[in-house]
N, C-alpha and C. Protein backbone atom coordinates (compact mmCIF):
# COMPACT_ATOMS: atom_id res chain seq x y z
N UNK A 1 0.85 -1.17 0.00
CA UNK A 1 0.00 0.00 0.00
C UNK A 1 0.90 1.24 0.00
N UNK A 2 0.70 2.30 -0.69
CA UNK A 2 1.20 3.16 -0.73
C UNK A 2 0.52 4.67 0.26
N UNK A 3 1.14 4.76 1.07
CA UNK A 3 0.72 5.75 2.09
C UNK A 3 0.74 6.77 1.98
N UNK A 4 2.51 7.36 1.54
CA UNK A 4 2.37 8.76 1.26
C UNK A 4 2.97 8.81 -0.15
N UNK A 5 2.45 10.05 -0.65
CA UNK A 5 3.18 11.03 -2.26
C UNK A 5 3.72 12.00 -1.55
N UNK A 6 5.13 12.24 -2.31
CA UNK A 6 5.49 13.65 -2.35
C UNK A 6 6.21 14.10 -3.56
N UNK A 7 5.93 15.28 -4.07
CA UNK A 7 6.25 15.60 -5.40
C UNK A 7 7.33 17.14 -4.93
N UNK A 8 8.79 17.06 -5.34
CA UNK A 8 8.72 18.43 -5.29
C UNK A 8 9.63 19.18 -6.55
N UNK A 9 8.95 20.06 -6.80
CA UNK A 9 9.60 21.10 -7.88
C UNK A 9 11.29 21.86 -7.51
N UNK A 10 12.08 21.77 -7.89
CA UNK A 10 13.29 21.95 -7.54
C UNK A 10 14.16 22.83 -9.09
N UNK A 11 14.44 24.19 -8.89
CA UNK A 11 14.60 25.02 -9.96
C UNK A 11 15.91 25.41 -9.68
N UNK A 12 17.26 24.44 -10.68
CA UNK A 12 18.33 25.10 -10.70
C UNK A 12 19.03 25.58 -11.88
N UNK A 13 19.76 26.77 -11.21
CA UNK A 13 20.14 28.15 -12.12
C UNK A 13 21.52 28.14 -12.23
N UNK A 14 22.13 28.18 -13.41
CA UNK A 14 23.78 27.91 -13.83
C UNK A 14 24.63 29.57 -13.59
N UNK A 15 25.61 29.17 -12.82
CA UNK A 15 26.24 30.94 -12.75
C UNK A 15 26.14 31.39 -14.64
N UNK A 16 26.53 30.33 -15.35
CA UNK A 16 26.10 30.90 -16.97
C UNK A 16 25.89 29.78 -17.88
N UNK A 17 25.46 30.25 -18.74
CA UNK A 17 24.90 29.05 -20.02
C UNK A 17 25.74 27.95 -20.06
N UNK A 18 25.40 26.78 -19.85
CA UNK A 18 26.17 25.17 -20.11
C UNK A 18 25.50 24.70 -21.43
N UNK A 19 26.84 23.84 -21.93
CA UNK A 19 26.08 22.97 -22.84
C UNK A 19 25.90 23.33 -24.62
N UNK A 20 26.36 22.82 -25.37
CA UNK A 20 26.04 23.60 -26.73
C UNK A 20 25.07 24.24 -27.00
N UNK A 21 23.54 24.03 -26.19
CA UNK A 21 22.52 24.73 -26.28
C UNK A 21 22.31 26.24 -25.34
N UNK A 22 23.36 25.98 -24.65
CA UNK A 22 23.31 27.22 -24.19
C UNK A 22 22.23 26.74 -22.42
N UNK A 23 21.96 25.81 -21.74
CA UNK A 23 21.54 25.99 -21.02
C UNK A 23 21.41 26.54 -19.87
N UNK A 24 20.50 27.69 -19.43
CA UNK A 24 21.14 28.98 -18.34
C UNK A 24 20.13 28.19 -16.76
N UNK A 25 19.01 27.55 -17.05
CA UNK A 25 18.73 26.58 -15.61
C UNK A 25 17.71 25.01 -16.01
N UNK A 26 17.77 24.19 -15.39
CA UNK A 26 16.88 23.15 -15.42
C UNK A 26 16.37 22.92 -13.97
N UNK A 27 14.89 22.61 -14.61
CA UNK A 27 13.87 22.01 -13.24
C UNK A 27 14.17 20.61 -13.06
N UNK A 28 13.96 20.48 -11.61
CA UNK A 28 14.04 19.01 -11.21
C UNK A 28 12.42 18.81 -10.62
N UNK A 29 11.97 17.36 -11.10
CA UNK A 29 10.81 16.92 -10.73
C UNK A 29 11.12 15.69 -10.06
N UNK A 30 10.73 16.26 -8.61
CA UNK A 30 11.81 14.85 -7.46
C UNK A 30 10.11 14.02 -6.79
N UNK A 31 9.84 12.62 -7.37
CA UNK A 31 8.92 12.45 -6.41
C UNK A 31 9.23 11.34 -5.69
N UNK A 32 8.86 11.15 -4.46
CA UNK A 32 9.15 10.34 -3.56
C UNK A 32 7.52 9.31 -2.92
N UNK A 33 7.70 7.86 -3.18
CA UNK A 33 6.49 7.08 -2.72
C UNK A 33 7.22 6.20 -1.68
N UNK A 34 6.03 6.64 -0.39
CA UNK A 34 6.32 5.93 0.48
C UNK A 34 5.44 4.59 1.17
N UNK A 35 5.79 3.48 1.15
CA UNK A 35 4.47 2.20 1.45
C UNK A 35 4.50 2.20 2.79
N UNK A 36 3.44 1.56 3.35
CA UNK A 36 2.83 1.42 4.40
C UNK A 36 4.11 1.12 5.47
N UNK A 37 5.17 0.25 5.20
CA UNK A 37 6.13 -0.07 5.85
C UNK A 37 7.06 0.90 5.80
N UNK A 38 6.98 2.28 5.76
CA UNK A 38 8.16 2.88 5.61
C UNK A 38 9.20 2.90 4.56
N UNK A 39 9.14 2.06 3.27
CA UNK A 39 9.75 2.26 2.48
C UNK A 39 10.11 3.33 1.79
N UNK A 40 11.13 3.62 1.02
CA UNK A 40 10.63 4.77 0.06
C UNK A 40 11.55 4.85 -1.04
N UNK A 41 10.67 5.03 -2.12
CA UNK A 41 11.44 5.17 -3.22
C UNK A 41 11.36 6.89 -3.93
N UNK A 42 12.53 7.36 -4.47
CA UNK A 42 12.63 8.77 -4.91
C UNK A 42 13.08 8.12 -6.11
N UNK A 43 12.68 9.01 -7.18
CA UNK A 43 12.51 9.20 -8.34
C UNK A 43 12.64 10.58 -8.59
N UNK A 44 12.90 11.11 -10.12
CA UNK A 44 13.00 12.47 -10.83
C UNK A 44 12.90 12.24 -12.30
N UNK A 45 12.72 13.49 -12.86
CA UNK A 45 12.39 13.85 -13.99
C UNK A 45 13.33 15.20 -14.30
N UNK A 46 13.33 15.83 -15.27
CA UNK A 46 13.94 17.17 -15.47
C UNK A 46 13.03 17.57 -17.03
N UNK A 47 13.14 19.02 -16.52
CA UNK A 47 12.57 20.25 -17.61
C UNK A 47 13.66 20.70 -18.19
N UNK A 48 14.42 21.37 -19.19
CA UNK A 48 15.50 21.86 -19.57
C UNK A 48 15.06 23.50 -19.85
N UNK A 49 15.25 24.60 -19.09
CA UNK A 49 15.15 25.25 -19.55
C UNK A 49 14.14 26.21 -18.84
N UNK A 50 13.88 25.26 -18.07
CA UNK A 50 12.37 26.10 -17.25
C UNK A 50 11.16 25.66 -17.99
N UNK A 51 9.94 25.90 -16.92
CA UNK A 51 8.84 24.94 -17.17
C UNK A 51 8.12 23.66 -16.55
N UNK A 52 8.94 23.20 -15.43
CA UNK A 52 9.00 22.00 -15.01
C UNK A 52 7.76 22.03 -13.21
N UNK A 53 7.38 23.41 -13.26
CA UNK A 53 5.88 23.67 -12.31
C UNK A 53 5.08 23.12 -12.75
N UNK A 54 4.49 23.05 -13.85
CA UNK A 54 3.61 21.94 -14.73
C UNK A 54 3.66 20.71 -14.28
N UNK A 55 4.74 20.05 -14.74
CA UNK A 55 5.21 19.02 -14.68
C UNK A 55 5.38 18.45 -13.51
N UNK A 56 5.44 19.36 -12.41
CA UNK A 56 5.56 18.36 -10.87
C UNK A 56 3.98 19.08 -10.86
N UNK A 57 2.97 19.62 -11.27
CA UNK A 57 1.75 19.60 -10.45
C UNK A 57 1.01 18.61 -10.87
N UNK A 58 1.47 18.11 -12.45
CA UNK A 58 0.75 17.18 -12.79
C UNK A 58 1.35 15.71 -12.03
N UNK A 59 2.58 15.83 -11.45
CA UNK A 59 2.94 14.57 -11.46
C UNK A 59 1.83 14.49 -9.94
N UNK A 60 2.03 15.85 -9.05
CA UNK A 60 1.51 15.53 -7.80
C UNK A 60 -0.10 15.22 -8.21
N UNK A 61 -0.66 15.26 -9.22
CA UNK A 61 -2.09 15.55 -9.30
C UNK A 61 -2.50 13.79 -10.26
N UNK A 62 -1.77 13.02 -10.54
CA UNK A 62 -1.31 11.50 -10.98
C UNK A 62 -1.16 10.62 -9.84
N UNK A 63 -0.16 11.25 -9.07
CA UNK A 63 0.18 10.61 -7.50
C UNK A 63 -1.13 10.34 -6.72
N UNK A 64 -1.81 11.55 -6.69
CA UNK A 64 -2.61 11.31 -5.66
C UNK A 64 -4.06 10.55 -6.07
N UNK A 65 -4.20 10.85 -7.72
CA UNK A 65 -5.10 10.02 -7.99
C UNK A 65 -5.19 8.70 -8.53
N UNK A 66 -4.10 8.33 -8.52
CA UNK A 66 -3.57 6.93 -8.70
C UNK A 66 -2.52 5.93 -8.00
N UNK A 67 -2.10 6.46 -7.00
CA UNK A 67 -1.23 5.83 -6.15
C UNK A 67 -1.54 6.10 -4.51
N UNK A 68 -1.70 6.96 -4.33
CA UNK A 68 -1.74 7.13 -3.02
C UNK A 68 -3.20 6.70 -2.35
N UNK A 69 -2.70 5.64 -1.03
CA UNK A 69 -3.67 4.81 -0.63
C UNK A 69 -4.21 3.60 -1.17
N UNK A 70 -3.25 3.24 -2.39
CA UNK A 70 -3.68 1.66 -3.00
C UNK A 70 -2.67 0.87 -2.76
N UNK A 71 -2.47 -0.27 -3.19
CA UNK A 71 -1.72 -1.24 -3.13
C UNK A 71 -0.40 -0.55 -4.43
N UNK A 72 0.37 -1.57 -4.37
CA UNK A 72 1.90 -1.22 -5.09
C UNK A 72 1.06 -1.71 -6.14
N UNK A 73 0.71 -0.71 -7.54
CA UNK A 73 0.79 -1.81 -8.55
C UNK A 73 2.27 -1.99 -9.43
N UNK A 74 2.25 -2.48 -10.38
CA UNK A 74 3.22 -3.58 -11.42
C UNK A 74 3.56 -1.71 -12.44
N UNK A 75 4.65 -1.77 -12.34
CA UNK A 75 4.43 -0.13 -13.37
C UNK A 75 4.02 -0.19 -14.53
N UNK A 76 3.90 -1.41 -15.33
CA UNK A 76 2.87 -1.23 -16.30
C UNK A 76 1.43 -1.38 -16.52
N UNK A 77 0.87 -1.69 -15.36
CA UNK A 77 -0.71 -0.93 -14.65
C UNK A 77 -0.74 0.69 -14.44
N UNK A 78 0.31 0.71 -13.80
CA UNK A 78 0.43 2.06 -13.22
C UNK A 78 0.36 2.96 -14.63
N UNK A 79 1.12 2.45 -15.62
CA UNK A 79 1.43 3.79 -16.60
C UNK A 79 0.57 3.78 -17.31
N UNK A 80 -0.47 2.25 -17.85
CA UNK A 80 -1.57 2.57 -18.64
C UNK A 80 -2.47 3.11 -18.00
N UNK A 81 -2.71 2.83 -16.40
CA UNK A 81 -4.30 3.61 -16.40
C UNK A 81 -3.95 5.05 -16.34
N UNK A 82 -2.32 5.73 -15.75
CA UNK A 82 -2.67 7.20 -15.85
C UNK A 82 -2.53 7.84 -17.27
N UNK A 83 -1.60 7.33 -18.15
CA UNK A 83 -1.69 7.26 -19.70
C UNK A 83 -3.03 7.33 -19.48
N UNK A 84 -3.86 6.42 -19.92
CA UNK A 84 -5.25 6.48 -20.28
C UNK A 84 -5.95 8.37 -19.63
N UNK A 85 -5.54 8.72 -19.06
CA UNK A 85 -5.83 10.10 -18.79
C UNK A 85 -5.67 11.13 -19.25
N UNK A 86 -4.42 10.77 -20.17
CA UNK A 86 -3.62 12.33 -20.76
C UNK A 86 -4.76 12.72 -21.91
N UNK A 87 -5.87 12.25 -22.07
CA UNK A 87 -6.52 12.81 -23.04
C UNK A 87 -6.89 14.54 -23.38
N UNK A 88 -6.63 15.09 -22.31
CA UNK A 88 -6.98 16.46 -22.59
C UNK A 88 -5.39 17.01 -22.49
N UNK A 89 -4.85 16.91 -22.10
CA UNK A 89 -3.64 17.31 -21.77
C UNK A 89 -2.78 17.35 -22.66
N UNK A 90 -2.57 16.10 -23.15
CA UNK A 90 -1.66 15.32 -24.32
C UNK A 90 -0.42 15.25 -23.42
N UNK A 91 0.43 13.90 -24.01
CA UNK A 91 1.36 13.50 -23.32
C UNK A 91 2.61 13.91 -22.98
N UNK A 92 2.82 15.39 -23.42
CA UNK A 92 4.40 16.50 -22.72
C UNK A 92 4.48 16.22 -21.81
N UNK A 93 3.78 17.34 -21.03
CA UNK A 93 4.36 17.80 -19.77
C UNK A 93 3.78 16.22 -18.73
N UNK A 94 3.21 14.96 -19.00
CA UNK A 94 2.48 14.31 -18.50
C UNK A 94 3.80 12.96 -18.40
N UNK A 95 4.13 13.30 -19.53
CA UNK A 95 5.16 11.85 -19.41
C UNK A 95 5.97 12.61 -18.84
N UNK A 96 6.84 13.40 -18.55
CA UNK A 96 7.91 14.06 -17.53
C UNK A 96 7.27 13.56 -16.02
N UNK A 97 6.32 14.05 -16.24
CA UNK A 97 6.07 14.13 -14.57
C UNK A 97 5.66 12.59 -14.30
N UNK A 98 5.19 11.17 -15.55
CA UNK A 98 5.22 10.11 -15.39
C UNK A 98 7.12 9.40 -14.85
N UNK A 99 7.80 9.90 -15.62
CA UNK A 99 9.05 9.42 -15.66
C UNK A 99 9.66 9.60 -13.91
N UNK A 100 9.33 10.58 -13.38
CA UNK A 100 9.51 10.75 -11.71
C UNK A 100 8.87 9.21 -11.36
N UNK A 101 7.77 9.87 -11.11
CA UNK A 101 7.06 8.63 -10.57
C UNK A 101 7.22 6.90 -10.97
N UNK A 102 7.89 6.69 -12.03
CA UNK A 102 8.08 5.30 -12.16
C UNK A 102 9.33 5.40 -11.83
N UNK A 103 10.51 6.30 -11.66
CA UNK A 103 11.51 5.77 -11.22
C UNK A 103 11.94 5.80 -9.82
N UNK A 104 10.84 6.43 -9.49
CA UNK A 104 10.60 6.21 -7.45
C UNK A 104 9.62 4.73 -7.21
N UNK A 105 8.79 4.46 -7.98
CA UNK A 105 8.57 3.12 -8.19
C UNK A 105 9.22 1.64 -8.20
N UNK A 106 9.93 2.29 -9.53
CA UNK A 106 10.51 1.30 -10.26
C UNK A 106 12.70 0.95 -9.24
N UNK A 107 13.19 1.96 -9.02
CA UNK A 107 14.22 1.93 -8.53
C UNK A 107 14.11 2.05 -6.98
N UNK A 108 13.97 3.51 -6.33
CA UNK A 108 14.25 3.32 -4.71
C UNK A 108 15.57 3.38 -4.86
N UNK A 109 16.07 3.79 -3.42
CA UNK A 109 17.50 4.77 -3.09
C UNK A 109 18.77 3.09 -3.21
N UNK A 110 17.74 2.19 -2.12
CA UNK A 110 18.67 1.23 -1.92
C UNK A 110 19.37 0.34 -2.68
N UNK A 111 17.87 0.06 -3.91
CA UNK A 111 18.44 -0.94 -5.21
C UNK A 111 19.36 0.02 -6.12
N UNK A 112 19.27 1.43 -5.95
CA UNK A 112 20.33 1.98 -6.80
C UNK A 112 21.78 1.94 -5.88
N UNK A 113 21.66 1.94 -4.89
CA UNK A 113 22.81 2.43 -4.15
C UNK A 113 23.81 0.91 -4.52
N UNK A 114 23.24 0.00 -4.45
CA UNK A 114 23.94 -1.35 -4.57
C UNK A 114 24.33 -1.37 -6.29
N UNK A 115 23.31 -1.07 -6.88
CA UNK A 115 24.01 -0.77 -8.57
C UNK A 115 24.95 -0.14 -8.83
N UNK A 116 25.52 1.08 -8.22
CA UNK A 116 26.06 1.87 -8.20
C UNK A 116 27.45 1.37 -7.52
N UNK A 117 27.37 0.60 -6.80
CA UNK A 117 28.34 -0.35 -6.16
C UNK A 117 29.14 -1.34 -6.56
N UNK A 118 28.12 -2.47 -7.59
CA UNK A 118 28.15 -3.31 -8.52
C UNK A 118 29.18 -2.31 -9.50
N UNK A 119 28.65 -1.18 -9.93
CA UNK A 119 29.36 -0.74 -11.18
C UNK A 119 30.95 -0.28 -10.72
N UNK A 120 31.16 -0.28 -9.33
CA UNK A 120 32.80 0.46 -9.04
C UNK A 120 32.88 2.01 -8.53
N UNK A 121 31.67 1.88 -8.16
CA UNK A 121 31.52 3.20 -7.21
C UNK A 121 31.80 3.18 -5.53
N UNK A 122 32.90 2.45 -5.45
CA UNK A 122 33.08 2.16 -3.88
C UNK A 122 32.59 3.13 -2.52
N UNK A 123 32.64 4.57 -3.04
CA UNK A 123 32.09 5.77 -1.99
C UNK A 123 30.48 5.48 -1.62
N UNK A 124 30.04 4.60 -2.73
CA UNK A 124 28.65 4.84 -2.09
C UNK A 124 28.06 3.91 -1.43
N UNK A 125 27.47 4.66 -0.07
CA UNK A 125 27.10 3.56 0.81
C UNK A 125 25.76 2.94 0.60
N UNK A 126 25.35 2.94 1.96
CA UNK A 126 23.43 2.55 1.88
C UNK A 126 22.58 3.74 1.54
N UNK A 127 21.45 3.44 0.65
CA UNK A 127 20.53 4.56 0.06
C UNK A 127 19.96 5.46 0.57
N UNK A 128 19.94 5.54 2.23
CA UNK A 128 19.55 6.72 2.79
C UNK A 128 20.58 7.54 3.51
N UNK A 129 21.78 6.68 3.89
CA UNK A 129 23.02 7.65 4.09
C UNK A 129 22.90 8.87 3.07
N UNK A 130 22.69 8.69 1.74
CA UNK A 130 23.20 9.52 0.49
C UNK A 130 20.97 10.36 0.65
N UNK A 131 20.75 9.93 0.24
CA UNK A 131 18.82 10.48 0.16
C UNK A 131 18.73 10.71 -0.88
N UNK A 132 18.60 12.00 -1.46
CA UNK A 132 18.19 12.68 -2.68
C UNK A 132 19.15 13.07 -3.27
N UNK A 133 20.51 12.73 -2.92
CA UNK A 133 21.79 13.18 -3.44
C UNK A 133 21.72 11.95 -4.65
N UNK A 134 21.42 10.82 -4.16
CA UNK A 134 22.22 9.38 -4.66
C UNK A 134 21.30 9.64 -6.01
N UNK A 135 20.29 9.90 -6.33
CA UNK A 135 19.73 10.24 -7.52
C UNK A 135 19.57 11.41 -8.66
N UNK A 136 20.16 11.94 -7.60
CA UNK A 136 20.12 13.54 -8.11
C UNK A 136 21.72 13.67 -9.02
N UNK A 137 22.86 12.63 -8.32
CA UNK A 137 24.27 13.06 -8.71
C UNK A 137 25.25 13.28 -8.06
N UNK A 138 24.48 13.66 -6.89
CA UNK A 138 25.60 14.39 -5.62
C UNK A 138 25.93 13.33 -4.95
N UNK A 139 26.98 12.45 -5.03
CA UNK A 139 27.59 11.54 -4.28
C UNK A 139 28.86 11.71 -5.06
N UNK A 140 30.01 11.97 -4.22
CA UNK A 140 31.32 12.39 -4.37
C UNK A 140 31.78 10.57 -5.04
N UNK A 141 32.55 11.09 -6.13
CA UNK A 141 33.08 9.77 -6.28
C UNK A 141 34.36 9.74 -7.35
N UNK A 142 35.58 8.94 -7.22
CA UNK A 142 37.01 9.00 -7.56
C UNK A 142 36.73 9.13 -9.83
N UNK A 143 37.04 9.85 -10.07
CA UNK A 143 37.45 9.72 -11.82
C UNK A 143 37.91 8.34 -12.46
N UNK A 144 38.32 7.40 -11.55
CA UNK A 144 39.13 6.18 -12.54
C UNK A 144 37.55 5.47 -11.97
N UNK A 145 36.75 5.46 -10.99
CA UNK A 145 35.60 4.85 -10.47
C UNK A 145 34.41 5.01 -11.43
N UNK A 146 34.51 6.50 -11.89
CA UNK A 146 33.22 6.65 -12.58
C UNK A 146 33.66 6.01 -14.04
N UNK A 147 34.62 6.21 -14.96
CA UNK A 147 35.67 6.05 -15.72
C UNK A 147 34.89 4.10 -16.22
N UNK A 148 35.34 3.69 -14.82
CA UNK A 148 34.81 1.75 -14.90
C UNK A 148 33.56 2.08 -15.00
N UNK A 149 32.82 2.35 -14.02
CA UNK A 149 31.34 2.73 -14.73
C UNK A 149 31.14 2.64 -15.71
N UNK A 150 31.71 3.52 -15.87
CA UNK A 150 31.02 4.07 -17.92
C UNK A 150 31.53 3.04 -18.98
N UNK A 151 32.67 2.44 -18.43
CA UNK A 151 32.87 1.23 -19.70
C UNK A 151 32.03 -0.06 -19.01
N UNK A 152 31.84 -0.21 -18.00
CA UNK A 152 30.85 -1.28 -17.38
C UNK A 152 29.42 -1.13 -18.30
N UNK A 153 28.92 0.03 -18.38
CA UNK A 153 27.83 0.41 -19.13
C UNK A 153 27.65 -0.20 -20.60
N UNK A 154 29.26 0.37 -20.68
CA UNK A 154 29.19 0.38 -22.16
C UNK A 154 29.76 -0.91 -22.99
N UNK A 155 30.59 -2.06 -21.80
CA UNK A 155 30.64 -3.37 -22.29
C UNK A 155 29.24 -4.33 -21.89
N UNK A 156 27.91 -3.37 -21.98
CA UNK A 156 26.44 -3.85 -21.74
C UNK A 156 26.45 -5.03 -20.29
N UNK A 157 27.07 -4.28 -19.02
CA UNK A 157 26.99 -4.70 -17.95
C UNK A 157 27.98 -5.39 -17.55
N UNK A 158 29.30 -5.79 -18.11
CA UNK A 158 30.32 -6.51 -17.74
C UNK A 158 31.43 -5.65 -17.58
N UNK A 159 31.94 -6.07 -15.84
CA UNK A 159 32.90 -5.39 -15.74
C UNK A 159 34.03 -6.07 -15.70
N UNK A 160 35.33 -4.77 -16.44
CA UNK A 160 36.57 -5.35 -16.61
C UNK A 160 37.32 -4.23 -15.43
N UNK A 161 38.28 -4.93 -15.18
CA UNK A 161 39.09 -3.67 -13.71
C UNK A 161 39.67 -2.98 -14.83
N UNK A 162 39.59 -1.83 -14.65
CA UNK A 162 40.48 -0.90 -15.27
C UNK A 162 42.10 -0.97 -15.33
N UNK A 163 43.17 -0.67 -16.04
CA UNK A 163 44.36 -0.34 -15.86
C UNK A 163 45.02 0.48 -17.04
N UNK A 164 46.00 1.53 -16.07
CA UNK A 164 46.34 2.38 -16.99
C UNK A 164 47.55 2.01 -17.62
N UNK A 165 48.03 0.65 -17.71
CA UNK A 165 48.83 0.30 -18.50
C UNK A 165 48.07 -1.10 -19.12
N UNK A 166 49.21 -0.82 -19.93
CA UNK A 166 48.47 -2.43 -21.36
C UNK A 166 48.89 -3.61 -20.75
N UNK A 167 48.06 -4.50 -19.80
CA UNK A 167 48.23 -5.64 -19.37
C UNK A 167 48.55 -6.95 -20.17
N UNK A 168 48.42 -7.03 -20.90
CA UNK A 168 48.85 -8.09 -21.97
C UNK A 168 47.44 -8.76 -22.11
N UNK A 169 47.26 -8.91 -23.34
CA UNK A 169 46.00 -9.98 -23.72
C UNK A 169 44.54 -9.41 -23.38
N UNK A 170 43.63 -10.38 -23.71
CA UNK A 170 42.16 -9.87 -22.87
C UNK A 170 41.99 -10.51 -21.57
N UNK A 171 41.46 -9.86 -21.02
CA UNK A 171 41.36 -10.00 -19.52
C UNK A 171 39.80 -9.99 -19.15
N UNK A 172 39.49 -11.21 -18.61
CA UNK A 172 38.52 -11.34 -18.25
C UNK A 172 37.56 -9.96 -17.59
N UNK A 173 36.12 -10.52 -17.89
CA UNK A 173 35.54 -9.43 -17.23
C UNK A 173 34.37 -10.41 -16.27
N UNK A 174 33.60 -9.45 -15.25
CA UNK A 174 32.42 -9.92 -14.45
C UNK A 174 31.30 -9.57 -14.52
N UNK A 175 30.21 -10.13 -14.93
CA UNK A 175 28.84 -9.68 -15.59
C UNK A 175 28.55 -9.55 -13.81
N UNK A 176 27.86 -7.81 -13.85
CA UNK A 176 27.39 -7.23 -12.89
C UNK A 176 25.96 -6.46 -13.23
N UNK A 177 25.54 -6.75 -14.07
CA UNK A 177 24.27 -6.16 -14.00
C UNK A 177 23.95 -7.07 -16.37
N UNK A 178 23.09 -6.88 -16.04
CA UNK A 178 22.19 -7.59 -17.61
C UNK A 178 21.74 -6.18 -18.38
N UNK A 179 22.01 -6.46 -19.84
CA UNK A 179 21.35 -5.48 -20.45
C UNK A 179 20.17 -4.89 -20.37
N UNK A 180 19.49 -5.63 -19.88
CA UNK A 180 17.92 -5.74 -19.93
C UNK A 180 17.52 -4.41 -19.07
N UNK A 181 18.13 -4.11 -18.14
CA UNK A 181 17.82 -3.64 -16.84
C UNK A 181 18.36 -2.40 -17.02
């Protein structure tokens, strides 16, 4: 059962334009579902550019009429019946503020915090030590760490240890996470 929603709008502003497009701030759409047992999963979305008030009122205005006070459903219950809603709206600003909500669903602090672990992120601990950081970005972590990451990613979940010299030959790797996922 899902007990509580919380949706919140979060508007950050760059000292100056990032990005080839020039981006000067982006909204964060942070929602957080909590079940009867205290669980909780946080999730987000982002606006580029400004705009993203929409987007968390609709997400809070989805939350409360489809999640809060029912049972956990399966997220693909969840996304057709509020899909089935966007009829007046149309699906912009509706799938942003969907994408929060299934990934506070669908992930939670803890199953990321251990992914994130799996991938060679040794700094990061348990999912509420870190909170809204661990999803947001803000968890301090070493360049050769993120570095394995990103080729962990990019050998589609198998990790190889890094080294900055040419070890001779191929060197085994360790399947830590499935493409699928």
């Amino acid at each position: 059962m899902i007990a509580r929603t919380g949706i919140r709008h979060l508007r950050i502003r760059f000292d100056r334009p990032v990005g080839g497009s020039g981006v000067a701030m982006v909204d964060v759409i942070a929602a957080t579902l909590t079940d009867a047992d205290g669980a909780e999963g946080l999730g987000f979305s982002y606006v580029i550019g400004g705009g993203g008030e929409a987007a968390a009122a609709i997400a809070a205005s989805l939350a409360e009429r489809f999640l809060a006070g029912r049972p956990v459903p399966a997220p693909r219950i969840a996304w057709r019946r509020m899909a089935a809603s966007f009829n007046r709206s149309g699906p912009g600003p509706n799938l942003v503020a969907l994408a929060a909500l299934d990934v506070a669903r669908r992930v939670g602090q803890d199953p990321l915090a251990n992914r994130l672990r799996a991938l060679g992120l040794r700094g990061v601990g348990a999912g509420e030590r870190h909170g809204g950081a661990l999803v947001l970005g803000g968890v301090g972590v070493r360049a050769l760490e993120l570095a394995d990451a990103y080729t962990t990613l990019a050998r589609f979940g198998t990790r190889v240890p890094l080294s900055l010299a040419l070890v001779g030959g191929a060197v085994a790797g360790e399947r830590v996470m499935h493409s699928a996922h």
